[in-house]
Protein backbone atom coordinates (compact mmCIF):
# COMPACT_ATOMS: atom_id res chain seq x y z
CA UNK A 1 45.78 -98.90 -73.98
CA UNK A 2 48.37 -100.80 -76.49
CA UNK A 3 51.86 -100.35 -76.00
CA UNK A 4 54.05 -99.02 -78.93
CA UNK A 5 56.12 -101.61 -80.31
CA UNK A 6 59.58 -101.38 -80.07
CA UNK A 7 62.00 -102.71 -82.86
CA UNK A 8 64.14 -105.77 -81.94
CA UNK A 9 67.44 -104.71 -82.47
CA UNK A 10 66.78 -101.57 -80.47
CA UNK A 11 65.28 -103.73 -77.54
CA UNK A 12 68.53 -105.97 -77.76
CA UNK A 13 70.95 -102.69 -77.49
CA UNK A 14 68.63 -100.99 -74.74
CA UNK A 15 68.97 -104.99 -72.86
CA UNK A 16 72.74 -105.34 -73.03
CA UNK A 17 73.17 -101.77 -72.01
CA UNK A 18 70.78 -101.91 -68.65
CA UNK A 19 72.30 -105.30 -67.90
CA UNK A 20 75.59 -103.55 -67.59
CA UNK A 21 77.64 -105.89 -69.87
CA UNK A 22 79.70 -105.10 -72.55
CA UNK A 23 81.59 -107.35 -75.22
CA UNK A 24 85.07 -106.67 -73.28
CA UNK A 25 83.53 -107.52 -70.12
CA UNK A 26 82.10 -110.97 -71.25
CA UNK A 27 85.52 -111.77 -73.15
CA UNK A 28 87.45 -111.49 -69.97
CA UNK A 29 84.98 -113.19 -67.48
CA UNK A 30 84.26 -110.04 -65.52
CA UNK A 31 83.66 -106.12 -65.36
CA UNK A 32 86.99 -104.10 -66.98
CA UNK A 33 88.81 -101.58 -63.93
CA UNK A 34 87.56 -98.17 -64.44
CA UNK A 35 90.06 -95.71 -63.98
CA UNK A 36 90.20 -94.05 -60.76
CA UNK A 37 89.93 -90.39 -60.66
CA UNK A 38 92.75 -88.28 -59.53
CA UNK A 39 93.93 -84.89 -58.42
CA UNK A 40 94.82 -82.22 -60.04
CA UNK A 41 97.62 -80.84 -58.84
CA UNK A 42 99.54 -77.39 -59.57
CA UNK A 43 103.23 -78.15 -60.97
CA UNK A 44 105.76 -76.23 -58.41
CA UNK A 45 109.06 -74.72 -59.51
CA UNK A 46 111.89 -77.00 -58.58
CA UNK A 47 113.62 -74.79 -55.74
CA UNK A 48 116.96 -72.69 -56.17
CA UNK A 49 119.76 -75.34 -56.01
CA UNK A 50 117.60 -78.53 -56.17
CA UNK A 51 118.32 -81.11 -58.82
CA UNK A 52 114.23 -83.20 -59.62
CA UNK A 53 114.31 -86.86 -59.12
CA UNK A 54 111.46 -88.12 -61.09
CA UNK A 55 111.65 -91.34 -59.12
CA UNK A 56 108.91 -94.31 -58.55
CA UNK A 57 106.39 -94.47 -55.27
CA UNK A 58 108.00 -97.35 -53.38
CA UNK A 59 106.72 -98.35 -50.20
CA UNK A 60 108.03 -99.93 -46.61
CA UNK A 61 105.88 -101.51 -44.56
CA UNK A 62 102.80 -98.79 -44.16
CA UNK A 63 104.19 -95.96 -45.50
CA UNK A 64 104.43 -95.12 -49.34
CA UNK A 65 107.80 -92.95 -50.40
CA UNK A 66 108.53 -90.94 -53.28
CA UNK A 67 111.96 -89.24 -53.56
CA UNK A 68 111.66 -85.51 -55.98
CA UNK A 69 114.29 -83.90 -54.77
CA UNK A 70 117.91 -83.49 -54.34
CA UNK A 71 120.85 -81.04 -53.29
CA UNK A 72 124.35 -82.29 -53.05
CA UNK A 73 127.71 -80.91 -51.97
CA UNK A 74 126.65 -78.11 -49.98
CA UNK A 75 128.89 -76.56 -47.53
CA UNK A 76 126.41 -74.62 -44.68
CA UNK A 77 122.92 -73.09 -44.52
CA UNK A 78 121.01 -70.49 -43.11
CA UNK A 79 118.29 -70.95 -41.12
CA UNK A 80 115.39 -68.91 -39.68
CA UNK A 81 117.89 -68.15 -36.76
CA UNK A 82 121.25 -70.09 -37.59
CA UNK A 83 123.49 -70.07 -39.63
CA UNK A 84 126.10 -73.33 -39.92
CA UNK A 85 129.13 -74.58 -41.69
CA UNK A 86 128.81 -78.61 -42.50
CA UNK A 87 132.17 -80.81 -41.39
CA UNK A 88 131.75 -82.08 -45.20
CA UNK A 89 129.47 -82.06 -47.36
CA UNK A 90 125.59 -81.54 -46.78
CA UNK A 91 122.95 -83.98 -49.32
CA UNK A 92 119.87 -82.87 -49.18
CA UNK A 93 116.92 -85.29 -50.16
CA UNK A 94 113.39 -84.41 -50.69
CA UNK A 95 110.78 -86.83 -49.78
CA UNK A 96 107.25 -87.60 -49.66
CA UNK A 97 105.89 -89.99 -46.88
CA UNK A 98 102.25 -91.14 -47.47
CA UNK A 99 100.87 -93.32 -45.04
CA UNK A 100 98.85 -96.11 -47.15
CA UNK A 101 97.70 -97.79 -44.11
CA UNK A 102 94.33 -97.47 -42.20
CA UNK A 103 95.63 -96.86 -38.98
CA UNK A 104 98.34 -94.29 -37.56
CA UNK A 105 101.84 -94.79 -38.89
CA UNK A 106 104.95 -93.94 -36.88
CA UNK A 107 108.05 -91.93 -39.21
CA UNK A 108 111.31 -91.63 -37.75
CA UNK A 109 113.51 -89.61 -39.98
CA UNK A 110 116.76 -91.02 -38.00
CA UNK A 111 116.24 -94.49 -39.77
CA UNK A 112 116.63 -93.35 -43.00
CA UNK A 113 119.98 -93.82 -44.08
CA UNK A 114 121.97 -91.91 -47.23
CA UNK A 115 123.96 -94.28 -49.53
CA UNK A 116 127.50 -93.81 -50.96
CA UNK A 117 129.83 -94.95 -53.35
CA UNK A 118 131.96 -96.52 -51.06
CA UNK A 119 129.34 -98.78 -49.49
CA UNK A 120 128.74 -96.21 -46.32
CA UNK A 121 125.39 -95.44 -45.06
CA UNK A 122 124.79 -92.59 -43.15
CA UNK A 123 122.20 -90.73 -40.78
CA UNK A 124 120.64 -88.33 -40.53
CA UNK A 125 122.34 -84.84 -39.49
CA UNK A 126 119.77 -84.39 -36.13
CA UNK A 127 121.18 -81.12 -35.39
CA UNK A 128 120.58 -79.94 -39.15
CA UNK A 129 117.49 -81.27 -38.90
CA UNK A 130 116.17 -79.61 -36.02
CA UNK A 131 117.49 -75.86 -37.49
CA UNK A 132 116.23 -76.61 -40.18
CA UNK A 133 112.69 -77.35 -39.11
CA UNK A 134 112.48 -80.84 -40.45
CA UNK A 135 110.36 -83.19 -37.87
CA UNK A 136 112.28 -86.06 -36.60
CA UNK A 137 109.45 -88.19 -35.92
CA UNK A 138 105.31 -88.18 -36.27
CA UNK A 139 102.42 -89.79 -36.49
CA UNK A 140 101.28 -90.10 -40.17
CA UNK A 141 97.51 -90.56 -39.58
CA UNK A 142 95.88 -92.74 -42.42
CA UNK A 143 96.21 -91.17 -46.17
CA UNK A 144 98.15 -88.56 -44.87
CA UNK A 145 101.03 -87.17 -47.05
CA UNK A 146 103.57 -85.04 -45.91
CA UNK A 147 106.71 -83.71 -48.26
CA UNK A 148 109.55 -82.95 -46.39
CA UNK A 149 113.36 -82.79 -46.64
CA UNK A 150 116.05 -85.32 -44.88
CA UNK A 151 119.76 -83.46 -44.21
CA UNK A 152 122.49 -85.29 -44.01
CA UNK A 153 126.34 -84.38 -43.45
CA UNK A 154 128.86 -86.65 -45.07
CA UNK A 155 131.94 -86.30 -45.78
CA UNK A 156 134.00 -84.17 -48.79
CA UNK A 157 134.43 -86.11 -51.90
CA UNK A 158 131.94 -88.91 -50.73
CA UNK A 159 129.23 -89.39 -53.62
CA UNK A 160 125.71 -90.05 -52.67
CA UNK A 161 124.24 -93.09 -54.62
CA UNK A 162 121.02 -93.78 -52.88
CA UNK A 163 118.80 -93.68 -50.07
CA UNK A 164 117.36 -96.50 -47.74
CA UNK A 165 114.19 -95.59 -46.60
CA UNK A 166 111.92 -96.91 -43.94
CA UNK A 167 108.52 -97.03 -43.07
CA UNK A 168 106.38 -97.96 -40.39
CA UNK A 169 106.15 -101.89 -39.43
CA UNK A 170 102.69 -103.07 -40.23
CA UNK A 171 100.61 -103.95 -37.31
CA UNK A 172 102.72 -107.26 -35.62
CA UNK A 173 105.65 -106.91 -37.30
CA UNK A 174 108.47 -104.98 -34.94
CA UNK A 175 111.21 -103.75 -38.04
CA UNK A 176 110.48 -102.99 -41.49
CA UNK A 177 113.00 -104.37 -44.36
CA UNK A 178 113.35 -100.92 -45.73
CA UNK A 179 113.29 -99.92 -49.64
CA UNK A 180 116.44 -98.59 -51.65
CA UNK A 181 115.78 -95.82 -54.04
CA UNK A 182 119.20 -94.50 -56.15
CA UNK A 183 119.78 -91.20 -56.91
CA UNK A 184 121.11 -89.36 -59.44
């Protein structure tokens, strides 16, 4: 039986599209990025007393950071079961730790150090920490993110600047250089 005949301009389009190639893929000498799909996530309310930081991801080592969240010059908390006056001045930063590694990364939330104006860094607040329910350290298994705050106490009058954060040392490597992120 005879096949219909196609017309050549349509058997040119149908060619170039099956072969997969288009005019911007043959200027630049290979196939364009196609954009990668993403989540869609729910905004959340900023919470009482919290200032947003709309900051940039930066990563350390194996784990990816993004600072959206900050509380200054507070003077105590409550807790679940606590309640507790601060010798100065608590900052409280919001993070979120992703690992971007394929293997288990270790965070330690005592490396993280708070930046001030007068060239201090400080720790950490482990007692804080622990009332308040913040982990310390953990295993971040691979693509895991967790948001979570870091409390630290400094003193009255001292203004937070930024925050050195540190991720897990990639696999051979025994300290990470850390990353700097300011605040406002």
């Amino acid at each position: 039986m005879p096949r219909p005949a196609v017309p050549a301009g349509l058997a040119f389009l149908l060619a170039l599209s099956l072969g997969g190639c288009t005019q911007q893929e043959a200027a630049s000498g290979g196939p364009s990025p196609r954009p990668s799909p993403t989540y869609e996530l729910p905004p959340r309310p900023v919470r009482p007393g919290e200032i947003p930081v709309s900051a940039a991801p930066v990563q350390d080592g194996e784990i990816r950071f993004q600072v959206i969240g900050l509380q200054k010059g507070l003077d105590g908390f409550f807790g679940s079961h606590a309640e507790w006056k601060t010798k100065g001045q608590y900052v409280v930063v919001r993070i979120v730790t992703e690992n971007a590694g394929r293997t288990n990364a270790r965070f330690d939330a005592t490396e993280q150090k708070l930046l001030t104006s007068g060239g201090t860094a400080y720790r950490i607040d482990k007692f804080t920490q622990a009332t308040k329910r913040q982990p310390e350290t953990f295993l971040l298994g691979a693509g895991v993110r967790i948001e979570m705050d870091l409390w630290f106490d400094i003193p009255d009058g001292a203004e937070a600047t930024g925050i050195q954060l540190f991720g897990s040392p990639p696999l051979g490597f025994r300290t990470t250089p850390g990353t700097t992120v300011p605040l406002p």
